[in-house]
C-alpha atoms as a PDB file:
ATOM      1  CA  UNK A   1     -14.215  12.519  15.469  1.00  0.00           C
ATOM      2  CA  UNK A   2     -11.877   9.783  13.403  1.00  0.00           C
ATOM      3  CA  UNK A   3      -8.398  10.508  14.003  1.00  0.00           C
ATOM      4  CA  UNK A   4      -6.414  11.734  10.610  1.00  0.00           C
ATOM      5  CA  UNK A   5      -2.945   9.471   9.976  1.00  0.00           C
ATOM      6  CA  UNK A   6      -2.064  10.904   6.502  1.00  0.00           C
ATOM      7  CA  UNK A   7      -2.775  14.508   5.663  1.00  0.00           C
ATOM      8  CA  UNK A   8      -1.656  16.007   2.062  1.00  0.00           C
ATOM      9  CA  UNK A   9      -2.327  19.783   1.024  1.00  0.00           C
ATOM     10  CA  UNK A  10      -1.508  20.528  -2.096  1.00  0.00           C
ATOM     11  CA  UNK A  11       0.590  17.786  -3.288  1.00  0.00           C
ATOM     12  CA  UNK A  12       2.730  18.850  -6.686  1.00  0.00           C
ATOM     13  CA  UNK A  13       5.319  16.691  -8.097  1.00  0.00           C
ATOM     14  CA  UNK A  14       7.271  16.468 -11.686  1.00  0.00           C
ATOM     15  CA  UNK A  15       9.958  13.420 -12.705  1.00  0.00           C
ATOM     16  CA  UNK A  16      13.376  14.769 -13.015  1.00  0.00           C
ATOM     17  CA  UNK A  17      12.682  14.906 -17.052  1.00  0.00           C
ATOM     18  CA  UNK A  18       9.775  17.647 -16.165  1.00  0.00           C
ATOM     19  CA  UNK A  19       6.806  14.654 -16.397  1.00  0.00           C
ATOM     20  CA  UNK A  20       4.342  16.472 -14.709  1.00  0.00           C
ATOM     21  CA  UNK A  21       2.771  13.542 -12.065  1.00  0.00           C
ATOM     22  CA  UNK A  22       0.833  15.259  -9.423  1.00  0.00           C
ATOM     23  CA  UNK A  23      -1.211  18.336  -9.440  1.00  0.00           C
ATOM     24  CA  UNK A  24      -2.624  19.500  -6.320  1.00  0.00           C
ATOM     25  CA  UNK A  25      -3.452  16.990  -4.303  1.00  0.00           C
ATOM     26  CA  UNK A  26      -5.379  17.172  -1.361  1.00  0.00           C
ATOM     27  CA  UNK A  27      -6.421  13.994   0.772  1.00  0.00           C
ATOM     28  CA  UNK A  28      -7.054  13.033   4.434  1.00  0.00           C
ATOM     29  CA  UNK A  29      -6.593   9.200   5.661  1.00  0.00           C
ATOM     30  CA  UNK A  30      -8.557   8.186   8.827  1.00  0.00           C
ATOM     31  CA  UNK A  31      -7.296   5.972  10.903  1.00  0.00           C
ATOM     32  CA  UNK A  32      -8.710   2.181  10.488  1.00  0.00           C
ATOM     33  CA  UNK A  33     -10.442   2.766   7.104  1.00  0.00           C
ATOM     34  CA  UNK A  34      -9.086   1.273   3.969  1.00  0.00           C
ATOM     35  CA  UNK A  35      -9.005   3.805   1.328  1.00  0.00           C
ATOM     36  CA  UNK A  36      -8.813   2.838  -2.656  1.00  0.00           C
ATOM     37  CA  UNK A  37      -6.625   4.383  -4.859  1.00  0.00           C
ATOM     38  CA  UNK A  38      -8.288   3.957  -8.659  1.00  0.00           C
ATOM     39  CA  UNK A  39      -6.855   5.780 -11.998  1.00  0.00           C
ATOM     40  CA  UNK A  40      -6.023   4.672 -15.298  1.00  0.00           C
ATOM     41  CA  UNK A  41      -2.404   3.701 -16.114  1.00  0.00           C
ATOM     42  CA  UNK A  42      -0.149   7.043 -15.850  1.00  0.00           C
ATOM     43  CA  UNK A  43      -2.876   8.415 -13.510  1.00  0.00           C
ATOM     44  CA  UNK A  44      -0.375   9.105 -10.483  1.00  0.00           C
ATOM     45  CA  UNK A  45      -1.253   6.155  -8.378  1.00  0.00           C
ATOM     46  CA  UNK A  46       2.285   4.576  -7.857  1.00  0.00           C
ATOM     47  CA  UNK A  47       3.650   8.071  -7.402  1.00  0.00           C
ATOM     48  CA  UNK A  48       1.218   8.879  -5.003  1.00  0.00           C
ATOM     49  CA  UNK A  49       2.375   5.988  -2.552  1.00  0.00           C
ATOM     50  CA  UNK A  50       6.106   6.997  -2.508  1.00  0.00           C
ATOM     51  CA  UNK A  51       5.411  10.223  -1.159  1.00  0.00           C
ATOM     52  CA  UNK A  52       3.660   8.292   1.884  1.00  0.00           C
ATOM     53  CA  UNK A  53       6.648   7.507   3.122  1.00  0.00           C
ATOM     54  CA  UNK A  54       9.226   9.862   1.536  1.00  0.00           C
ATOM     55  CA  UNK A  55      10.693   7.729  -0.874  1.00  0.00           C
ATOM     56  CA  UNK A  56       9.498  10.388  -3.235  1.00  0.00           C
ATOM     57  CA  UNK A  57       9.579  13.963  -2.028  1.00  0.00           C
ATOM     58  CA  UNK A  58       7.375  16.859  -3.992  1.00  0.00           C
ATOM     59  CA  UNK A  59       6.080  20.544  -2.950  1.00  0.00           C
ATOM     60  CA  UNK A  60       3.591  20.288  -0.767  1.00  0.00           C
ATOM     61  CA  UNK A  61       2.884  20.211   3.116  1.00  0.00           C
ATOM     62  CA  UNK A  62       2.491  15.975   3.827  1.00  0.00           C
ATOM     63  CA  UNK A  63       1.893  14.706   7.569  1.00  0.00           C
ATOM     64  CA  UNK A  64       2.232  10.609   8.499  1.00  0.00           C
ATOM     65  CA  UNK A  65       0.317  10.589  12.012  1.00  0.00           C
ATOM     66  CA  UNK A  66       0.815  14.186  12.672  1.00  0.00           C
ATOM     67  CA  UNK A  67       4.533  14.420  11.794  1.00  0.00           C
ATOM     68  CA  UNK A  68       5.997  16.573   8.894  1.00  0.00           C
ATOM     69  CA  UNK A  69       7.909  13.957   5.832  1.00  0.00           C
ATOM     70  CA  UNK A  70      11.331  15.760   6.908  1.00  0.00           C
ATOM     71  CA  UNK A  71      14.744  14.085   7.018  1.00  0.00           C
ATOM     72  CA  UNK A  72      14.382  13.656  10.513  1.00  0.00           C
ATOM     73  CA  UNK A  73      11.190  12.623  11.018  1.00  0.00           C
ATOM     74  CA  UNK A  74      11.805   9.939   7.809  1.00  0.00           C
ATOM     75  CA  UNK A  75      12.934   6.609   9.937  1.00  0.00           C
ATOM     76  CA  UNK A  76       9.818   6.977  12.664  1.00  0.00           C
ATOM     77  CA  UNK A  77       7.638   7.567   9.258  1.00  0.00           C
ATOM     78  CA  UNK A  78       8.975   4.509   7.536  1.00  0.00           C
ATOM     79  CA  UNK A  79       8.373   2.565  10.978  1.00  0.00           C
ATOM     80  CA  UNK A  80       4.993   3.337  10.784  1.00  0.00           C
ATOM     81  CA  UNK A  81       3.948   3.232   7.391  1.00  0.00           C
ATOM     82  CA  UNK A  82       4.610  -0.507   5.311  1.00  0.00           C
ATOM     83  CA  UNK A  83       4.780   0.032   1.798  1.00  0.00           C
ATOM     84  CA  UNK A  84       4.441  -3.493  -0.469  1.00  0.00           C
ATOM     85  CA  UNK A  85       5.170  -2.893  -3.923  1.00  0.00           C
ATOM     86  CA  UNK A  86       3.750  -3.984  -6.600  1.00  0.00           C
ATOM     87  CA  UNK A  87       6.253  -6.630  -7.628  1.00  0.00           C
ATOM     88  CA  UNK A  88       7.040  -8.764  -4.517  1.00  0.00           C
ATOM     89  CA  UNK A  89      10.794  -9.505  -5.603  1.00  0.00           C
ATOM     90  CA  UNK A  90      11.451  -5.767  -4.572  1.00  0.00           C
ATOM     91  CA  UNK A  91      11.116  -7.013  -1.142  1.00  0.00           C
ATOM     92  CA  UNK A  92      12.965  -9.990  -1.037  1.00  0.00           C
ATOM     93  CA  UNK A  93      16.297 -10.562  -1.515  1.00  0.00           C
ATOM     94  CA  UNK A  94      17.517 -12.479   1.589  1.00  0.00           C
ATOM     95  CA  UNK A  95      18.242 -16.314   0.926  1.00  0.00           C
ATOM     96  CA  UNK A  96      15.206 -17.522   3.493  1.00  0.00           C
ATOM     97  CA  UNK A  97      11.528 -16.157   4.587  1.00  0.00           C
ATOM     98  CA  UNK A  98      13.315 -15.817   8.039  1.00  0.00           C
ATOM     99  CA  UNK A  99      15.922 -13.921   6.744  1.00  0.00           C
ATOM    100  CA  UNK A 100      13.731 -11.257   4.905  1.00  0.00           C
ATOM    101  CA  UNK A 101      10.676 -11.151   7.237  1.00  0.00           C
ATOM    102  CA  UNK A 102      13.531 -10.907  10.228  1.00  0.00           C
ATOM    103  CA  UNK A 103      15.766  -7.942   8.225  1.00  0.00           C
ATOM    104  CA  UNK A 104      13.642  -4.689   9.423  1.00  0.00           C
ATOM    105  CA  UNK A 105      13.314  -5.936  13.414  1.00  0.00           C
ATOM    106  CA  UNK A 106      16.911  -6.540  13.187  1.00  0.00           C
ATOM    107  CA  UNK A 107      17.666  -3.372  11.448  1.00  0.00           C
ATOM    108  CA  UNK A 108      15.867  -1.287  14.807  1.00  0.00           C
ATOM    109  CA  UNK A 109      18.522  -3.493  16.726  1.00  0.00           C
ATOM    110  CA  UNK A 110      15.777  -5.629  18.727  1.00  0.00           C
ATOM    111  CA  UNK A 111      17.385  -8.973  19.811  1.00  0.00           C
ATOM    112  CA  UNK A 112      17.741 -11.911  18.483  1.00  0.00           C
ATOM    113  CA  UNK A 113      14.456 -13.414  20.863  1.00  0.00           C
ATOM    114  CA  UNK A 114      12.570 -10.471  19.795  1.00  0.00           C
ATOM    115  CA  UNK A 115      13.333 -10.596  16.327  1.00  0.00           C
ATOM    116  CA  UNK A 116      12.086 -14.789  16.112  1.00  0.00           C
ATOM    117  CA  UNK A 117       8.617 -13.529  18.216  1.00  0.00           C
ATOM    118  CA  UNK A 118       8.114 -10.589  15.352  1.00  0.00           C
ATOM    119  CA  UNK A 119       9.229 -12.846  12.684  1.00  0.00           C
ATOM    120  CA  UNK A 120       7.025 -15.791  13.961  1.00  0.00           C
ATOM    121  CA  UNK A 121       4.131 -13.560  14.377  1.00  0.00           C
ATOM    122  CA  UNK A 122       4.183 -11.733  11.216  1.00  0.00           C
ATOM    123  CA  UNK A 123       4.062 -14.746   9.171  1.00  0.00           C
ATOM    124  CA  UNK A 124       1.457 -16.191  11.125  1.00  0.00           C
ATOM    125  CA  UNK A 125      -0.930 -13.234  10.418  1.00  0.00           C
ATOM    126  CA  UNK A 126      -0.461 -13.996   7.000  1.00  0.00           C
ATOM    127  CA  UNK A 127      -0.826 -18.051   6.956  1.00  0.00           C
ATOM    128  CA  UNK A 128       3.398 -18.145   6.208  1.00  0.00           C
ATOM    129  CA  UNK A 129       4.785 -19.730   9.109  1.00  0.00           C
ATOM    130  CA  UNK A 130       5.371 -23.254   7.676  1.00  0.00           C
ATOM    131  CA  UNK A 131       7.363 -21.397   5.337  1.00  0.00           C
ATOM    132  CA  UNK A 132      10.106 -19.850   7.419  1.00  0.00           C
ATOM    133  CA  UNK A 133      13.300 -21.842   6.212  1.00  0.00           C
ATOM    134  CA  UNK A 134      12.043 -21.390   2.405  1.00  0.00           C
ATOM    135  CA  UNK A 135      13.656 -19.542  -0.236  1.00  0.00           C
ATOM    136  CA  UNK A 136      11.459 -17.052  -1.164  1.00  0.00           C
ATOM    137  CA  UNK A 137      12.767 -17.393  -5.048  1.00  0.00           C
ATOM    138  CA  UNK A 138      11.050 -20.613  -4.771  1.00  0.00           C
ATOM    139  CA  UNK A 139       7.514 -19.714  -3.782  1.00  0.00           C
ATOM    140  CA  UNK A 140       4.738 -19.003  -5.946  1.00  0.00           C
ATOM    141  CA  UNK A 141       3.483 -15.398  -6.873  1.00  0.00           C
ATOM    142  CA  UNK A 142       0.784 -15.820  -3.953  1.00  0.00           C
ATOM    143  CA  UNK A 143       3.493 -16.644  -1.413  1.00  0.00           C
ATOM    144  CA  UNK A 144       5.834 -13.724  -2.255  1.00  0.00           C
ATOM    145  CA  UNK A 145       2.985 -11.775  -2.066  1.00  0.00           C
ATOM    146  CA  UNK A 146       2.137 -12.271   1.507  1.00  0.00           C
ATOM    147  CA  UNK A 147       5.647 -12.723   2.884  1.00  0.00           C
ATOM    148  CA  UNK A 148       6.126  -9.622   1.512  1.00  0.00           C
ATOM    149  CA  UNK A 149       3.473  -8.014   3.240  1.00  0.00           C
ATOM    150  CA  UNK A 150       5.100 -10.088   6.647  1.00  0.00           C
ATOM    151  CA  UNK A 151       8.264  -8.138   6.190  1.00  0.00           C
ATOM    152  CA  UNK A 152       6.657  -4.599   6.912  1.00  0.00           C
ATOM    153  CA  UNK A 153       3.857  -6.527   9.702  1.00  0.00           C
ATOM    154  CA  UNK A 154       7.110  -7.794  11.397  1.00  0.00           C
ATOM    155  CA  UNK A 155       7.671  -3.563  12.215  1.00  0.00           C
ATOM    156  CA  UNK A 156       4.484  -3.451  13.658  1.00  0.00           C
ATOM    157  CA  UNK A 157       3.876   0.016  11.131  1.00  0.00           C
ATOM    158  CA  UNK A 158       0.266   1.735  11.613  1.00  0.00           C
ATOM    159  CA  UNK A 159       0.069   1.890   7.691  1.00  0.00           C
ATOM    160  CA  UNK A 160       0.054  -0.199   5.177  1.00  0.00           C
ATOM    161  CA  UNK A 161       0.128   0.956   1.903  1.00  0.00           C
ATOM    162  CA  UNK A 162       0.007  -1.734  -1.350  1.00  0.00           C
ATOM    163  CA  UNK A 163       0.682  -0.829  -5.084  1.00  0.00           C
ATOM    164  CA  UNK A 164      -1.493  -2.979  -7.446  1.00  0.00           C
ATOM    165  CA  UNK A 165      -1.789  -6.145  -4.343  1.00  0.00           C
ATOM    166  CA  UNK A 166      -3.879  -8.787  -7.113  1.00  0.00           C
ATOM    167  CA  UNK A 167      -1.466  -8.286  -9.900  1.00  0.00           C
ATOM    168  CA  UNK A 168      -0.318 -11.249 -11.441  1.00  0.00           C
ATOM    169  CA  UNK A 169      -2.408 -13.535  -9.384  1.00  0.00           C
ATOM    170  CA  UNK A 170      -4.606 -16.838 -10.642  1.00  0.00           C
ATOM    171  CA  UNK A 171      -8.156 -16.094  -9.642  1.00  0.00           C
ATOM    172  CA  UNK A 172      -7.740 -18.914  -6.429  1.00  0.00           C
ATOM    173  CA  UNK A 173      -4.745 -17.101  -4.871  1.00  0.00           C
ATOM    174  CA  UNK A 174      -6.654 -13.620  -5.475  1.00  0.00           C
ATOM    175  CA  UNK A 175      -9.765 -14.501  -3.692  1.00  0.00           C
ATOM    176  CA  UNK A 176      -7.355 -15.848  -0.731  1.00  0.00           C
ATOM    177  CA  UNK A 177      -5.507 -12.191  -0.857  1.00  0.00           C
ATOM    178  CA  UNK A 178      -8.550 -10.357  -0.801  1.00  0.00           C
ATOM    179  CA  UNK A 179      -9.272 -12.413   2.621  1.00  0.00           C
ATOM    180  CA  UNK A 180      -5.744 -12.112   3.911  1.00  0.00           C
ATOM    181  CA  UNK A 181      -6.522  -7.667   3.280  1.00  0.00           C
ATOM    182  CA  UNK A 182      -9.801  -8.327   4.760  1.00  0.00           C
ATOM    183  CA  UNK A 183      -8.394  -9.487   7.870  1.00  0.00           C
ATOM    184  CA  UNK A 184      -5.453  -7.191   8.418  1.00  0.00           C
ATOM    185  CA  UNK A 185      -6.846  -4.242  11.234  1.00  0.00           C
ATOM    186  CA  UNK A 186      -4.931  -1.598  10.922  1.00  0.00           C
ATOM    187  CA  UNK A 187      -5.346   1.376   8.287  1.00  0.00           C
ATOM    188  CA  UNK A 188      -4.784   0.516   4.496  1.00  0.00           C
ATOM    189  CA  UNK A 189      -4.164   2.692   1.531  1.00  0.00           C
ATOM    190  CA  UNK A 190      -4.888  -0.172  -1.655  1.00  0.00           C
ATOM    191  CA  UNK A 191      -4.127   1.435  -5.231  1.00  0.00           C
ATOM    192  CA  UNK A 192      -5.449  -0.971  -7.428  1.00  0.00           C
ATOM    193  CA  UNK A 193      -7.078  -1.286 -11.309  1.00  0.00           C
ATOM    194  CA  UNK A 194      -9.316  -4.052  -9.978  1.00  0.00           C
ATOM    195  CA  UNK A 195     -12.268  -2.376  -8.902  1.00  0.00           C
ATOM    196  CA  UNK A 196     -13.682  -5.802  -7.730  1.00  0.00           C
ATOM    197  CA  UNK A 197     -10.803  -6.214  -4.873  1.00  0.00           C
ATOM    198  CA  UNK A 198     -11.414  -2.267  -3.967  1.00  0.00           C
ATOM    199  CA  UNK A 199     -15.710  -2.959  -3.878  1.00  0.00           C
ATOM    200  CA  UNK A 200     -14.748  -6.112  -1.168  1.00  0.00           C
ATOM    201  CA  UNK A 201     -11.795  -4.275   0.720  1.00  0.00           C
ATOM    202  CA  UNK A 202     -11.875  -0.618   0.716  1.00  0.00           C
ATOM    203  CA  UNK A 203     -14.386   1.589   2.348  1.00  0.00           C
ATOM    204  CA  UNK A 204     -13.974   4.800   0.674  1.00  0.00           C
ATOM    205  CA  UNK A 205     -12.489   5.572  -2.743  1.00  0.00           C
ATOM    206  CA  UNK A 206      -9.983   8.226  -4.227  1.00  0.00           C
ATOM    207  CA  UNK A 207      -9.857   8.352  -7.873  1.00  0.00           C
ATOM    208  CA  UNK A 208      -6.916   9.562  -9.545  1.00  0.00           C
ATOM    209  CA  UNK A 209      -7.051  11.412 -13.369  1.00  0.00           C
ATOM    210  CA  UNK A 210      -3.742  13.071 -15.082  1.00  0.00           C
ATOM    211  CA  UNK A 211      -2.279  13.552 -11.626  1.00  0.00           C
ATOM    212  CA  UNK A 212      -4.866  15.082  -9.819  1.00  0.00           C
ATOM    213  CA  UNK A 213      -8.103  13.584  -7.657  1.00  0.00           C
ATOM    214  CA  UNK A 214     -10.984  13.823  -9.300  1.00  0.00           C
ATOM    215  CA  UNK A 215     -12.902  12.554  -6.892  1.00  0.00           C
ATOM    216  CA  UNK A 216     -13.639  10.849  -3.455  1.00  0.00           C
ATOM    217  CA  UNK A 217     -16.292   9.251  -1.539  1.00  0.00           C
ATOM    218  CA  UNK A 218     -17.694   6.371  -0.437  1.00  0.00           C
ATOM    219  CA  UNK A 219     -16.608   3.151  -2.286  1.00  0.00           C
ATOM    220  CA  UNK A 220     -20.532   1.989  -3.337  1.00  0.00           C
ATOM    221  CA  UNK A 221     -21.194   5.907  -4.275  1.00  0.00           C
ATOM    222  CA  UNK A 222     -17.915   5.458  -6.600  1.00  0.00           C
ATOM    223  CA  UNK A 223     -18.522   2.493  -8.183  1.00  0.00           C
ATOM    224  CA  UNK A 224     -21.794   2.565  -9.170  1.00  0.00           C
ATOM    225  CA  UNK A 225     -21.406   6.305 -10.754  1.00  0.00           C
ATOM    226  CA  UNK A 226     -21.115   4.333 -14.346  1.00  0.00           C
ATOM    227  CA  UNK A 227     -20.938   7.546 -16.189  1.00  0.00           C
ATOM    228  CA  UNK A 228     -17.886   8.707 -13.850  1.00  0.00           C
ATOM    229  CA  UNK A 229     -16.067   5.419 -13.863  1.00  0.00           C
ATOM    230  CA  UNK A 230     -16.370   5.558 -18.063  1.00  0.00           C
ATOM    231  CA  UNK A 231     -15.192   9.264 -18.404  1.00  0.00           C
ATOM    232  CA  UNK A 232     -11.897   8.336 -16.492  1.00  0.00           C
ATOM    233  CA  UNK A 233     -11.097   5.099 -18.459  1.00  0.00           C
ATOM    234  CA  UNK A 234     -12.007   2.469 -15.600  1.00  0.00           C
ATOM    235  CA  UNK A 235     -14.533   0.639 -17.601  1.00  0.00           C
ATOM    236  CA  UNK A 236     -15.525   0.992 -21.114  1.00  0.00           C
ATOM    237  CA  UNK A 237     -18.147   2.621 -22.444  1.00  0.00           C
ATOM    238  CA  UNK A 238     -21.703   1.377 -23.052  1.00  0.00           C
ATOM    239  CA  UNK A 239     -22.643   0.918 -26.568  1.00  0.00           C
END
């Protein structure tokens, strides 16, 4: 039986000004398997995400590999599950690509050999190293993107989680991100618009509508429901 990494019952959550965001939501993540996350704009996506590693905390009962999102459980959780945001500038603020991809090893106190080998081999895994005494400021979109993503690898987490990954990329640096997600083995949790990157990454598919999931199952099952895919605002309509 596949192992479960991320268990939600019953996930409810309002903004502190009452926005109602999630309603109910119940999902299981199986480890290995890259699972889309598809909804219209204001469908609970993002929101979604930050309670996978308690940056956002609602009512509900939410397990990362078998451990409760408590306070104390929190750093182990955020060790284990790498969350890229949507806009890669979130992530890096450090004057080089060493510096950033280096700050979460050194954070856990490893030393300074250890932190070069998980530095060295998290920018490798995304086709970065050459870039290691860059400024990040001065890379392209495409480049932030996957050091970025080298900042969480460089913790070794079991999760990776991405908000909106093809966002503001040219269609050459897109097809080489969809290649980089292709090639990362270990489990991913994509929420995207682009149902083209979910159709070539993701194996199964969760889709979101006014907070709650309206339904899940196999990505091909998903995308090819037309009728479903119009009634929740992912395509448009047939005349």
């Amino acid at each position: 039986m596949d192992k479960i990494v991320i268990e939600i019952k019953n996930l409810h959550y309002s903004y502190p000004d009452g926005t109602k965001a999630l309603s109910g939501i119940d999902l299981e993540v199986f480890e290995g398997e890259s699972l889309g996350i598809i909804g219209s704009n204001g469908s609970g996506k993002s929101t979604l995400l930050l309670h996978l590693n308690g940056i956002l905390r609602g009512t509900s009962d939410v397990k990362i590999l078998g451990r409760d999102v408590t306070d104390k459980n929190l750093p182990l959780i955020r060790r284990s599950v790498g969350l890229i945001f949507q806009d890669p500038e979130n992530q890096l603020f450090m004057p080089t690509v060493f510096d950033d991809v280096g700050f979460g090893p050194m954070n856990m106190g490893l030393k300074k050999e250890k932190v070069e080998d998980a530095v060295n081999r998290a920018l490798e895994e995304v086709d970065m190293l050459p870039f290691l005494k860059r400024s990040p400021h001065h890379l392209s979109v495409g480049e932030k993107k996957r050091v970025a993503i080298a900042t969480v690898l460089s913790m070794e987490p079991e999760i990776l989680v991405l908000d909106e990954p093809s966002s503001n990329l040219d269609p050459k640096h897109r097809r080489e991100f969809i290649g980089l997600l292709q090639k990362l083995q270990l489990t991913k949790i994509i929420a995207t618009h682009d149902l083209d990157l979910v159709m070539e990454t993701c194996s199964r598919i969760a889709l979101l509508d006014e907070g709650r999931i309206v339904a899940v199952g196999k990505t091909a099952d998903i995308l090819q429901n037309r009728l479903l895919l119009e009634d929740y605002g992912m395509i448009a309509r047939s005349p």
